[in-house]
Protein backbone atom coordinates (compact mmCIF):
# COMPACT_ATOMS: atom_id res chain seq x y z
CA UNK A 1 -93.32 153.38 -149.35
CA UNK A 2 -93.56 154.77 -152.85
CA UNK A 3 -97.54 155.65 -151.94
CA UNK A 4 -96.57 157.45 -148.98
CA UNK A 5 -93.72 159.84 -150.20
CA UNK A 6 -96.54 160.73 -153.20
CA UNK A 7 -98.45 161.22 -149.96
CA UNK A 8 -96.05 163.58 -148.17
CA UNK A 9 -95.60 165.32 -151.10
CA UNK A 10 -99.43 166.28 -151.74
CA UNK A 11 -99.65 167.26 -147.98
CA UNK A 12 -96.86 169.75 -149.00
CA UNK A 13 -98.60 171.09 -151.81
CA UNK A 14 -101.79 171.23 -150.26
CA UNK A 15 -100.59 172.68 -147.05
CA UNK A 16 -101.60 176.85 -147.55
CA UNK A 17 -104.60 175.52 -146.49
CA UNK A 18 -105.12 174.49 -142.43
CA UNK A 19 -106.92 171.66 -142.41
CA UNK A 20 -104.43 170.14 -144.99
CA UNK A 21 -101.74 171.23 -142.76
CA UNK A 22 -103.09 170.32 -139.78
CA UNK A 23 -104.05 166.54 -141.08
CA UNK A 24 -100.38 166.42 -142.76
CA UNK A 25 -98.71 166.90 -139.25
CA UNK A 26 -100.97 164.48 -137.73
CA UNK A 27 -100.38 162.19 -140.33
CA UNK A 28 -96.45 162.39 -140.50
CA UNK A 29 -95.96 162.16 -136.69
CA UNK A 30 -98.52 159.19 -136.36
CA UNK A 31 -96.01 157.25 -138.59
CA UNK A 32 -99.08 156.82 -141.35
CA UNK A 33 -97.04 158.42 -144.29
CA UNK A 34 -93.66 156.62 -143.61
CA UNK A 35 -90.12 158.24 -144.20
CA UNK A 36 -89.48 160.92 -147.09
CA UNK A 37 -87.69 160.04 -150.01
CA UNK A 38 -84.53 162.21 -148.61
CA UNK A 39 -83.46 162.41 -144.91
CA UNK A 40 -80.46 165.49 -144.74
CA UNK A 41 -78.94 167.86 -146.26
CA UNK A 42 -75.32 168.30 -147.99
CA UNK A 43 -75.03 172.04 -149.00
CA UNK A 44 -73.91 175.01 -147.10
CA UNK A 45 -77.02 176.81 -147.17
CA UNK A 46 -78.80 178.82 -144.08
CA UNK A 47 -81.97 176.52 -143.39
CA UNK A 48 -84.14 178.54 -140.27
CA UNK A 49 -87.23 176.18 -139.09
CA UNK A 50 -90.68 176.68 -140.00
CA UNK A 51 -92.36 179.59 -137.83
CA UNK A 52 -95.99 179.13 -138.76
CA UNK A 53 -97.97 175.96 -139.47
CA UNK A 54 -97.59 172.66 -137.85
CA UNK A 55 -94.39 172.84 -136.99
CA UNK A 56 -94.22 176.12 -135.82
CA UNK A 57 -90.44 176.82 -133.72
CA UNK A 58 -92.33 178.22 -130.98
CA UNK A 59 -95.07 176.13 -130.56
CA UNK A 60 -94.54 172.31 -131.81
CA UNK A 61 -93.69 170.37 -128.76
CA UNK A 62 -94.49 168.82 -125.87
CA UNK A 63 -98.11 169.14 -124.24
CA UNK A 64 -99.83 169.46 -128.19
CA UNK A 65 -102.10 167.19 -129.68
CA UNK A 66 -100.02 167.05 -132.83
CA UNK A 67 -96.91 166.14 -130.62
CA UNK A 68 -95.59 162.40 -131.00
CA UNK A 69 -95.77 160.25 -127.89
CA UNK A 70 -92.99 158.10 -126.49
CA UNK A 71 -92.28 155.88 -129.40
CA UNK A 72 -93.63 157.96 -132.17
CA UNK A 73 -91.90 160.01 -134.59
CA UNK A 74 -92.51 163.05 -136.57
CA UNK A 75 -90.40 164.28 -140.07
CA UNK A 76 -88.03 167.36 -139.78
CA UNK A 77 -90.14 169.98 -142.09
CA UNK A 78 -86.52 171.28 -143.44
CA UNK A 79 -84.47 168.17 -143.59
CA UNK A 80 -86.26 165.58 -143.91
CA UNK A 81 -85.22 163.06 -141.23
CA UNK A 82 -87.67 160.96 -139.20
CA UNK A 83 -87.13 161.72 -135.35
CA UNK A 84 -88.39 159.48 -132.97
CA UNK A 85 -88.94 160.68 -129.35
CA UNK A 86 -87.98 158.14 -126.90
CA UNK A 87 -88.59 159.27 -123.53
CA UNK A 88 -91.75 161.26 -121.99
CA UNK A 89 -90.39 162.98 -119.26
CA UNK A 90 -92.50 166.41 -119.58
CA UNK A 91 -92.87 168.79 -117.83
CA UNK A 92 -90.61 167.07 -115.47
CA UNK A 93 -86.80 167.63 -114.68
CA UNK A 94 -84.41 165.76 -116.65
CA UNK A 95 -82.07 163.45 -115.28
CA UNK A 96 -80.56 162.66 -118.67
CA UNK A 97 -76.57 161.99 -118.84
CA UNK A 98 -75.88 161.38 -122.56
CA UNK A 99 -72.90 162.37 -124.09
CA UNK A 100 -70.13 162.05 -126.68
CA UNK A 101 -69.35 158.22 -125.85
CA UNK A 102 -70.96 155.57 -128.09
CA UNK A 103 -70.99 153.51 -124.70
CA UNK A 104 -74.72 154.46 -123.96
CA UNK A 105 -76.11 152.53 -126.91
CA UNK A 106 -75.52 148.65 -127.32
CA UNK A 107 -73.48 146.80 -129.68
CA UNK A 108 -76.28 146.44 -132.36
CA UNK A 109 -77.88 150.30 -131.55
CA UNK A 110 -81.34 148.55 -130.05
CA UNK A 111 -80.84 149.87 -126.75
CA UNK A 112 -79.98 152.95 -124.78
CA UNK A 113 -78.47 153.57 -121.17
CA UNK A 114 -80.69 156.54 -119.84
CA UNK A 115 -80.96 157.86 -115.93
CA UNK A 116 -83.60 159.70 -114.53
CA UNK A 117 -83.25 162.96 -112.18
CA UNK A 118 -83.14 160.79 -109.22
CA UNK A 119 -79.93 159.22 -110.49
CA UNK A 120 -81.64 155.58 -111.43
CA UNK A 121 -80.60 153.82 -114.69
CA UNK A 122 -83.01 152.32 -117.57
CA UNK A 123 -82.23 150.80 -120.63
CA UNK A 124 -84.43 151.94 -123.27
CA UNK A 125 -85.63 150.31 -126.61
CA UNK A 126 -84.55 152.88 -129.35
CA UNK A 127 -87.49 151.84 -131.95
CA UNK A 128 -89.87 152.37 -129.17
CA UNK A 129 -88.97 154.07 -126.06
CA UNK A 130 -90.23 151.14 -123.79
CA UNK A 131 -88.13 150.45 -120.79
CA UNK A 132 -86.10 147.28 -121.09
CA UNK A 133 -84.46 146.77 -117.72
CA UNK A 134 -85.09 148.98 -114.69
CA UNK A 135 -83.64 148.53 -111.31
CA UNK A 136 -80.19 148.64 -112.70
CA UNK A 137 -77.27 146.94 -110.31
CA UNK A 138 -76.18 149.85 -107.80
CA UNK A 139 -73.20 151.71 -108.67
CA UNK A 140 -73.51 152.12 -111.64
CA UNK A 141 -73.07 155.57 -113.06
CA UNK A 142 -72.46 157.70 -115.74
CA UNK A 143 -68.97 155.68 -116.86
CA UNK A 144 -70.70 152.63 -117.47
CA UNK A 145 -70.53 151.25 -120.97
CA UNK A 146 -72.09 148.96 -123.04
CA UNK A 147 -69.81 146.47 -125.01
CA UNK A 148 -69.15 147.43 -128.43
CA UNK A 149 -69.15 143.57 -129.96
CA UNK A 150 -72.08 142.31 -127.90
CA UNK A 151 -75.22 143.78 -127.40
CA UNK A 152 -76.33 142.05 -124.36
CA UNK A 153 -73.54 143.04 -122.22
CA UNK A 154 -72.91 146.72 -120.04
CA UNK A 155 -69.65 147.11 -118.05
CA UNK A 156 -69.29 149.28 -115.32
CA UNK A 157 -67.18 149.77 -112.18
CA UNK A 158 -67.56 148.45 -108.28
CA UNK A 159 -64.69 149.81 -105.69
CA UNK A 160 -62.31 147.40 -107.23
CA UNK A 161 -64.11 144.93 -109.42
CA UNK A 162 -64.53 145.44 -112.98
CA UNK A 163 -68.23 143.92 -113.21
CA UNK A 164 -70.65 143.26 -116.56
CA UNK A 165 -74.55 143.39 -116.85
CA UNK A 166 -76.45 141.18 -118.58
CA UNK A 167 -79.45 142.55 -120.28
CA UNK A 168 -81.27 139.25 -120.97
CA UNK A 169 -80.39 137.53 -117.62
CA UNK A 170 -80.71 140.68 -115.24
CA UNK A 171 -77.98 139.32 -113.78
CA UNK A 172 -74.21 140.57 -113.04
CA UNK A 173 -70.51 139.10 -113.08
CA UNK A 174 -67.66 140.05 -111.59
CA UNK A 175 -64.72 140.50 -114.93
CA UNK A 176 -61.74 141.46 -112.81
CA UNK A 177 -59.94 142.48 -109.48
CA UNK A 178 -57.92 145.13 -109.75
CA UNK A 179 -55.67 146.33 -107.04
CA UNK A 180 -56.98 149.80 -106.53
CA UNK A 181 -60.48 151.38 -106.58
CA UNK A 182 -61.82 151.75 -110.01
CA UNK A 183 -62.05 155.72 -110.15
CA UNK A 184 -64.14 157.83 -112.81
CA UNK A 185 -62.85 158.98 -116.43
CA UNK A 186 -64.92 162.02 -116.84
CA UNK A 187 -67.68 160.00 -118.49
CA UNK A 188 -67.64 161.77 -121.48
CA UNK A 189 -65.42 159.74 -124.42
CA UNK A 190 -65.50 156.17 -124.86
CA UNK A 191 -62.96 154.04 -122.62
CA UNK A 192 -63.54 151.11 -124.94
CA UNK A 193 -61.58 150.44 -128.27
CA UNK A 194 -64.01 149.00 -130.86
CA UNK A 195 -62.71 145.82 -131.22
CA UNK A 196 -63.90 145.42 -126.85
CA UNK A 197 -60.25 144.29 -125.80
CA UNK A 198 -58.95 146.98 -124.76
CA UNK A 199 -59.93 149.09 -122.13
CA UNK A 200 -58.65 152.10 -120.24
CA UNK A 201 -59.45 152.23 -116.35
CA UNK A 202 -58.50 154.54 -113.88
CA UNK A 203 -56.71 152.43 -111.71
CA UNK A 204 -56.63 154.20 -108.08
CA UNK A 205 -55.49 157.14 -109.55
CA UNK A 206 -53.65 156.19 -112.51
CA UNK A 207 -54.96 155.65 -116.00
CA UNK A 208 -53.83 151.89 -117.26
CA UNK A 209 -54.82 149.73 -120.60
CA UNK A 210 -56.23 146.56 -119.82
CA UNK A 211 -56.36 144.17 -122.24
CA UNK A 212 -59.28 141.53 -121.28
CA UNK A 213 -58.19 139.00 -123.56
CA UNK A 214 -54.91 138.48 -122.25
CA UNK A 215 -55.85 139.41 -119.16
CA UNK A 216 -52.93 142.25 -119.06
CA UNK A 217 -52.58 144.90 -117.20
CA UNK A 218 -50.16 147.34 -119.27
CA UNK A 219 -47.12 149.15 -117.69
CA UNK A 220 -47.31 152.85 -117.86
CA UNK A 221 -48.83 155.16 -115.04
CA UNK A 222 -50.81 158.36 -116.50
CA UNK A 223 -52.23 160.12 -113.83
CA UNK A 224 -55.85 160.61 -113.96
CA UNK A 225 -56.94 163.80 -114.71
CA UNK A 226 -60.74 163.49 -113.66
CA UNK A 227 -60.76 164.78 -110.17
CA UNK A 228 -64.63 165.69 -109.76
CA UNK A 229 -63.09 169.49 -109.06
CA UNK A 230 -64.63 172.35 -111.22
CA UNK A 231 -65.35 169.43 -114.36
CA UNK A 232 -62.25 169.06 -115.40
CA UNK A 233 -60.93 166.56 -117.42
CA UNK A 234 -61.60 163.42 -119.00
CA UNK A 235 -59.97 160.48 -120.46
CA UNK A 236 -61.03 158.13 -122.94
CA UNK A 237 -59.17 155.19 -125.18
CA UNK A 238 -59.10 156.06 -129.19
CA UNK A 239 -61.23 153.66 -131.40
CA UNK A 240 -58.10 151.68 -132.52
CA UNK A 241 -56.66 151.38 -128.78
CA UNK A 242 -53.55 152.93 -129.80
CA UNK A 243 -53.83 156.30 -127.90
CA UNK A 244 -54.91 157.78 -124.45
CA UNK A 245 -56.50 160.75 -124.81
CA UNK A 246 -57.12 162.99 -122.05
CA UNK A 247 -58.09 166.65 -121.81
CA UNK A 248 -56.69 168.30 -118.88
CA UNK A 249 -58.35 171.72 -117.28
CA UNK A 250 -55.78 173.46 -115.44
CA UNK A 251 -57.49 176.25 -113.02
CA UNK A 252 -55.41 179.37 -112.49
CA UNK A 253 -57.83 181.32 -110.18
CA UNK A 254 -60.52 179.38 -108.16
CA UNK A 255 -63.31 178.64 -107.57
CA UNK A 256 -63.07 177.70 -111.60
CA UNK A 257 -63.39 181.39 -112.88
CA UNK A 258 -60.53 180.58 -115.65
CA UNK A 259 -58.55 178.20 -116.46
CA UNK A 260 -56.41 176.16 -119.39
CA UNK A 261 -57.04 173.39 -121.33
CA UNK A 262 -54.68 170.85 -122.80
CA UNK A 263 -55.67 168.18 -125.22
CA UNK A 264 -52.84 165.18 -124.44
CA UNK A 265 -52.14 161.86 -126.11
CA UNK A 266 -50.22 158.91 -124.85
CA UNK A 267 -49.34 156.22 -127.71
CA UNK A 268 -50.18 152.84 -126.39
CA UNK A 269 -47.41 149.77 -127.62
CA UNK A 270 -49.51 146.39 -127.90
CA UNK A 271 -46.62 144.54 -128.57
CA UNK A 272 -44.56 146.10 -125.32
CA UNK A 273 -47.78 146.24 -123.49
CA UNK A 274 -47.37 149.54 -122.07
CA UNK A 275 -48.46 152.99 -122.22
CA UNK A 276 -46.05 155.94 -123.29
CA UNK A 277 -45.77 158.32 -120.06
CA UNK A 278 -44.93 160.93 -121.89
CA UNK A 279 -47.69 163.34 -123.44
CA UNK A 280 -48.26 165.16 -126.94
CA UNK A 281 -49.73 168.11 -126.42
CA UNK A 282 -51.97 168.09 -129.66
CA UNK A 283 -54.43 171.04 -129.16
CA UNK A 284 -55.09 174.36 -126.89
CA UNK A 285 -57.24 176.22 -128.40
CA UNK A 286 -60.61 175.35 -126.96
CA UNK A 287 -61.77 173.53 -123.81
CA UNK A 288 -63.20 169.94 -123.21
CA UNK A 289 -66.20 169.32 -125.90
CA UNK A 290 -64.95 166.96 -128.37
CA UNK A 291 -64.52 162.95 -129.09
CA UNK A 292 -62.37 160.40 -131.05
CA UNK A 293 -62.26 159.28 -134.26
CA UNK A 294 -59.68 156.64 -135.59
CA UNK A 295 -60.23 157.32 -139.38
CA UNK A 296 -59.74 155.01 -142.38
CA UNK A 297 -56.17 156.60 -143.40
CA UNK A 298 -54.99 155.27 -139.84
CA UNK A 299 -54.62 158.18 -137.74
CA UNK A 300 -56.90 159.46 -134.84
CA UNK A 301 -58.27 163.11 -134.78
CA UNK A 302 -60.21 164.37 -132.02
CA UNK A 303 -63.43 166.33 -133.04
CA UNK A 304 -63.72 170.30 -131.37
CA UNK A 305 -64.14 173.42 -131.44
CA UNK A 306 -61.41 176.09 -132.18
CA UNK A 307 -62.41 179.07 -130.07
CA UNK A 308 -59.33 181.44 -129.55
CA UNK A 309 -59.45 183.02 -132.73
CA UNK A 310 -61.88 181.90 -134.94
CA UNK A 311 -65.39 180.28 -134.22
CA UNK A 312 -65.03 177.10 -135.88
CA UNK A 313 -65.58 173.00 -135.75
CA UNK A 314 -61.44 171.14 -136.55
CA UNK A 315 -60.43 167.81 -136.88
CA UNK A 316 -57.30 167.44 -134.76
CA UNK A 317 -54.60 164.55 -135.53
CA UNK A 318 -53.37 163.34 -131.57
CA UNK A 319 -50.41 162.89 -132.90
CA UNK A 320 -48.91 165.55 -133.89
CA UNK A 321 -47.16 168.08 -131.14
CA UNK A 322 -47.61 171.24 -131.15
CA UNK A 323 -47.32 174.26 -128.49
CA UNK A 324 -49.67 176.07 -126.94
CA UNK A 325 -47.80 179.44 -127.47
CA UNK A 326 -48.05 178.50 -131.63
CA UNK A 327 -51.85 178.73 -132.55
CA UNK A 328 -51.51 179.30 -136.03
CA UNK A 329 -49.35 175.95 -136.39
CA UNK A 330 -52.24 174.71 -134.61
CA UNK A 331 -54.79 175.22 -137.26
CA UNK A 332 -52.77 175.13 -140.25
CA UNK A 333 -51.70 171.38 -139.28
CA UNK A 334 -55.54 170.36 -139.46
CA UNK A 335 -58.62 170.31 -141.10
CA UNK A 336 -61.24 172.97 -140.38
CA UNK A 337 -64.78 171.42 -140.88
CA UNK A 338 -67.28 173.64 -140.22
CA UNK A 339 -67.45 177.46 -139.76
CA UNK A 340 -69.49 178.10 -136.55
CA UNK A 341 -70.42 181.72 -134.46
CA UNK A 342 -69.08 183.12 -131.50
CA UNK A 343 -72.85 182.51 -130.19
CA UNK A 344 -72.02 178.67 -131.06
CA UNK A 345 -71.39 175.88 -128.59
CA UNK A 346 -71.92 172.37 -129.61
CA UNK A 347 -71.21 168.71 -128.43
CA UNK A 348 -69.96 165.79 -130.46
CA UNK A 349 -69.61 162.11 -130.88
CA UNK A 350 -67.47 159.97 -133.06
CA UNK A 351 -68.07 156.81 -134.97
CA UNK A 352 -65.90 153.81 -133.28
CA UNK A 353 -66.11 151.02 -136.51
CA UNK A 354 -67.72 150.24 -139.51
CA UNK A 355 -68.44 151.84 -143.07
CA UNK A 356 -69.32 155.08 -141.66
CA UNK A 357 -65.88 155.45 -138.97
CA UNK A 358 -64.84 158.25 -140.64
CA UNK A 359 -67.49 160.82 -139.57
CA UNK A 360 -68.58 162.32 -136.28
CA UNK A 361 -72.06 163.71 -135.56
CA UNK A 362 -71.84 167.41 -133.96
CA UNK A 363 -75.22 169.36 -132.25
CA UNK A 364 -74.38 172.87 -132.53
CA UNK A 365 -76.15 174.57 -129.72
CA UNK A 366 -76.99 178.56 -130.38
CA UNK A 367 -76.65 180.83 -127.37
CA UNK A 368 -78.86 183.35 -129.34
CA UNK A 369 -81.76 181.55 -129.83
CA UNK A 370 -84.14 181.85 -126.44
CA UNK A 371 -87.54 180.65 -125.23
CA UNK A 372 -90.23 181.92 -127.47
CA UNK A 373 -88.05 184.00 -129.11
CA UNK A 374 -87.71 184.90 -133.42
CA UNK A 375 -84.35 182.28 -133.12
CA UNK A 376 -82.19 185.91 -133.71
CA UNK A 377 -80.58 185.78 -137.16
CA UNK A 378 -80.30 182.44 -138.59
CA UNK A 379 -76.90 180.85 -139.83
CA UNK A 380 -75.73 177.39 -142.02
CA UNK A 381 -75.50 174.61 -139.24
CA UNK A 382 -77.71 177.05 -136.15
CA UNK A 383 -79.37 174.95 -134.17
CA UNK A 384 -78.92 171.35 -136.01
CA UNK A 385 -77.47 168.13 -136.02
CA UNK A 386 -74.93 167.12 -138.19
CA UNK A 387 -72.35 164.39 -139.65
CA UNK A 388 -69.41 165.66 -141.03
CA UNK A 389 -66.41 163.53 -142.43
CA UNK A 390 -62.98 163.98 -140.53
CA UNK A 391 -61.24 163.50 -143.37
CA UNK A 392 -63.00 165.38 -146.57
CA UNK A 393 -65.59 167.82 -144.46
CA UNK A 394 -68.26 166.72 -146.22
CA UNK A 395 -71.50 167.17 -144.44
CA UNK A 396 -74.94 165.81 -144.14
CA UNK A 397 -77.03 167.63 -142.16
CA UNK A 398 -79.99 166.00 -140.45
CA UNK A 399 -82.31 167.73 -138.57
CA UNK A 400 -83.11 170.76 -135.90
CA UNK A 401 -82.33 169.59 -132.78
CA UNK A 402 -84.92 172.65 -131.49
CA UNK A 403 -83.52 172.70 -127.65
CA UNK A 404 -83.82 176.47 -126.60
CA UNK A 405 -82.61 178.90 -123.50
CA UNK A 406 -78.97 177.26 -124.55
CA UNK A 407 -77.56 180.27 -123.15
CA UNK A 408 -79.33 180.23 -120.17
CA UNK A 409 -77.85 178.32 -118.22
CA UNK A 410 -79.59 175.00 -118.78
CA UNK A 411 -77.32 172.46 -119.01
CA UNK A 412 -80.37 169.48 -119.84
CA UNK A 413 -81.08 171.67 -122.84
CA UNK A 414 -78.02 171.04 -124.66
CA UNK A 415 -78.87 168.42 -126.96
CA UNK A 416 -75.17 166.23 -126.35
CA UNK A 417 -75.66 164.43 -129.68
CA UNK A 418 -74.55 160.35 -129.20
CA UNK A 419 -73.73 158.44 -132.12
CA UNK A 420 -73.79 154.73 -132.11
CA UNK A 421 -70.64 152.61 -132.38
CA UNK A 422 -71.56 152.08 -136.07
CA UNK A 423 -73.21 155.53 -136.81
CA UNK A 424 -76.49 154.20 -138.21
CA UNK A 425 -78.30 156.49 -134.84
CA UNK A 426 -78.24 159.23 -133.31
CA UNK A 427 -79.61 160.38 -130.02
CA UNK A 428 -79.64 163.75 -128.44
CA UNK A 429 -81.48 166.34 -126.07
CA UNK A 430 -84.31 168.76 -126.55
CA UNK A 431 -87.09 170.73 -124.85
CA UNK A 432 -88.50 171.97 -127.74
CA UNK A 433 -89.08 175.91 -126.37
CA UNK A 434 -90.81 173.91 -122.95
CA UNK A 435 -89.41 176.05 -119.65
CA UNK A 436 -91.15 174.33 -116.78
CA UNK A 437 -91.09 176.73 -113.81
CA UNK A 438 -87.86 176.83 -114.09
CA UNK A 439 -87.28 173.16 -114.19
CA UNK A 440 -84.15 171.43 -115.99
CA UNK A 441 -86.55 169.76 -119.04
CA UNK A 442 -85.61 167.93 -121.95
CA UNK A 443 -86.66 164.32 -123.76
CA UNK A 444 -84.26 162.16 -125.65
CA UNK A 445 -84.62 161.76 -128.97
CA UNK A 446 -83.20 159.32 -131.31
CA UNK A 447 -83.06 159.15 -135.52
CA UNK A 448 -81.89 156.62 -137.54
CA UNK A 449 -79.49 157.97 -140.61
CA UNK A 450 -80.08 157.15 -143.76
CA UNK A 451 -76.32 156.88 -145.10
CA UNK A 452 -77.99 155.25 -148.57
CA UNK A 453 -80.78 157.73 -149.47
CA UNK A 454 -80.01 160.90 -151.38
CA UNK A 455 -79.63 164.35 -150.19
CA UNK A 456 -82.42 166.61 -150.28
CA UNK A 457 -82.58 168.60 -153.76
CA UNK A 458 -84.90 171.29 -151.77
């Protein structure tokens, strides 16, 4: 490896001159050269991607010769992270579904839930993009799950049965009864705590813990706030199974021109079995993009955006209360992480367990920055993905996610950055500047983060 960083290093120097630069790229996204020495970024600086060369913003991508293939990875030119492209789905429409919830990769991050624009499910190798399983069982959707302590098993729902998938015997088996239709939960935050015995399920209506070991179904009746009615609301189950987290959209004038948001909590009793019914209200002040993260000091914060009056990233603790009416309690009671734009959206994942369940990833997705455009003025955190820590707000940034036309509508080109349940990958979204006659495009992409390595002294 030490050969091949000298390697990448010489291309660097030698790259004024094109054939240098154009045998560099090929070499670096055919996996010849190997990793660089660093793979992100911990200062504040503004970092804009390369707009000549071979990895020119407007033109690397799919449909080059210098372009990796499904299972073939290139180096980010500014921070240094290998990104491996896992799907080849160009110049077709994107069926993709991933999100905040760590439920799309397996226990052990070697596999990834993915559905295609006609709704069909695959599981996915992550190291090479090759299609595991296909034909998944029908019925299941976008809540399914896999478990976060085996990696051979994915839950998911069936009218009333609670079912699991096994990936090595293509077979299913039926977990539970329940007595009500199993009904969706937004399929956005993780419904799983990490330890897989808890679970949240909405219940015919009603959100209720079940705890699989015991075979419990807790008392407490939260109504379910995902009603498939202008997108609103999720629910999901904290990391450490001891809240209920939902985010309820109230509309005030239909068809879903504006509305409210509420961020609730319900603390769950293991030792009652039962679910609070009544709510915290822990945060207003922006709408539904966010996810859980039960942090080493022992409380959970949910991960969003503040977007009343300041454009920024916040670490929320669910258990606090607060009032919608009080913003500036709001924000002085937690931890800003990142300063953002108002030209800023973003999605975000949390880290369920391990050495690294303190941080969330975030892809901050610029509104500014359209097809085959200059990227408009460039910014610290524009256009990339990043870990941040919940708890400190340190950062390492990782890469440019390079999905444009954000702001145009195109919901497959938000890049909806999924961490795995132990943080060592990532996955997320990106067309790289490719509008297909108007087509929703994007391929997944996944990276591996190199929590040991330095950061980048460049």
């Amino acid at each position: 490896m030490t050969t091949h960083r000298g390697t990448v290093a010489r291309c660097r120097r030698g790259s004024h001159r094109a054939w240098a630069a154009s045998l560099c790229a090929t070499l670096v996204v055919l996996g010849v050269l190997g990793a660089p020495a660093t793979a992100y970024r911990k200062d504040g600086g503004t970092f804009s991607p390369p707009v000549s060369g071979p990895f020119a913003y407007n033109t690397f991508g799919p449909g080059t010769p210098s372009f990796p293939g499904r299972g073939r990875s290139y180096v980010d030119p500014v921070f240094g992270t290998e990104v491996r492209r896992l799907t080849d789905e160009y110049p077709g429409t994107s069926g993709s579904q991933l999100y905040a919830k760590n439920g799309f990769w397996n226990a052990d991050g070697t596999r990834l839930l993915h559905f295609r624009s006609d709704g069909s499910g695959l599981i996915l190798d992550t190291a090479t993009g090759a299609v595991v399983r296909s034909g998944l069982p029908g019925g299941m959707n976008y809540d399914a799950s896999f478990s976060p302590v085996d990696p051979d098993v994915l839950y998911f729902f069936d009218g009333k049965d609670l079912r699991s998938y096994s990936l090595r015997t293509d077979r299913t088996a039926k977990l539970k009864t329940f007595p009500a239709r199993l009904g969706g939960l937004g399929a956005s935050v993780d419904w799983i705590d990490r330890t897989g015995r808890h679970m949240l399920l909405n219940v015919g209506g009603m959100l209720r813990v079940w705890d699989r070991q015991g075979d419990v179904l807790y008392t407490g009746d939260v109504p379910a706030v995902h009603t498939h009615r202008c997108g609103e609301g999720w629910a999901g189950l904290s990391p450490d199974g001891r809240f209920v987290v939902t985010q309820k959209l109230v509309v005030r004038e239909p068809p879903c021109q504006k509305f409210e948001t509420a961020h609730l909590s319900f603390a769950v009793d293991h030792q009652a079995r039962a679910v609070s019914t009544t709510p915290t209200m822990f945060w207003s002040l922006c709408g539904d993009h966010g996810d859980l993260v039960s942090a080493s000091n022992g409380r959970t914060y949910f991960v969003g955006f503040e977007c009343h009056s300041e454009a920024a990233v916040y670490a929320v603790d669910v258990a606090l209360p607060q009032q919608a009416e009080d913003g500036d309690k709001q924000r002085r009671e937690n931890r800003r992480l990142l300063k953002t734009r108002w030209t800023d959206t973003g999605h975000f994942s949390g880290v369920s367990r391990g050495e690294w369940a303190d941080w969330a990833a975030v892809s901050i997705e610029s509104t500014d920055d359209a097809f085959d455009s200059d990227g408009g003025p460039w910014a610290p955190f524009k256009q990339e993905i990043v870990m941040v820590n919940v708890l400190t707000g340190e950062t390492r940034r990782l890469a440019h996610h390079r999905s444009r036309g954000i702001g145009s509508g195109c919901y497959r080109c938000t890049p909806r950055v999924s961490v795995s349940w132990d943080g060592a990958r990532l996955a997320w979204s990106s067309n790289f500047n490719r509008r297909v006659n108007g087509r929703d495009y994007a391929d997944t992409y996944v990276a591996v983060v190199r929590w040991s390595e330095a950061a980048s002294p460049r």
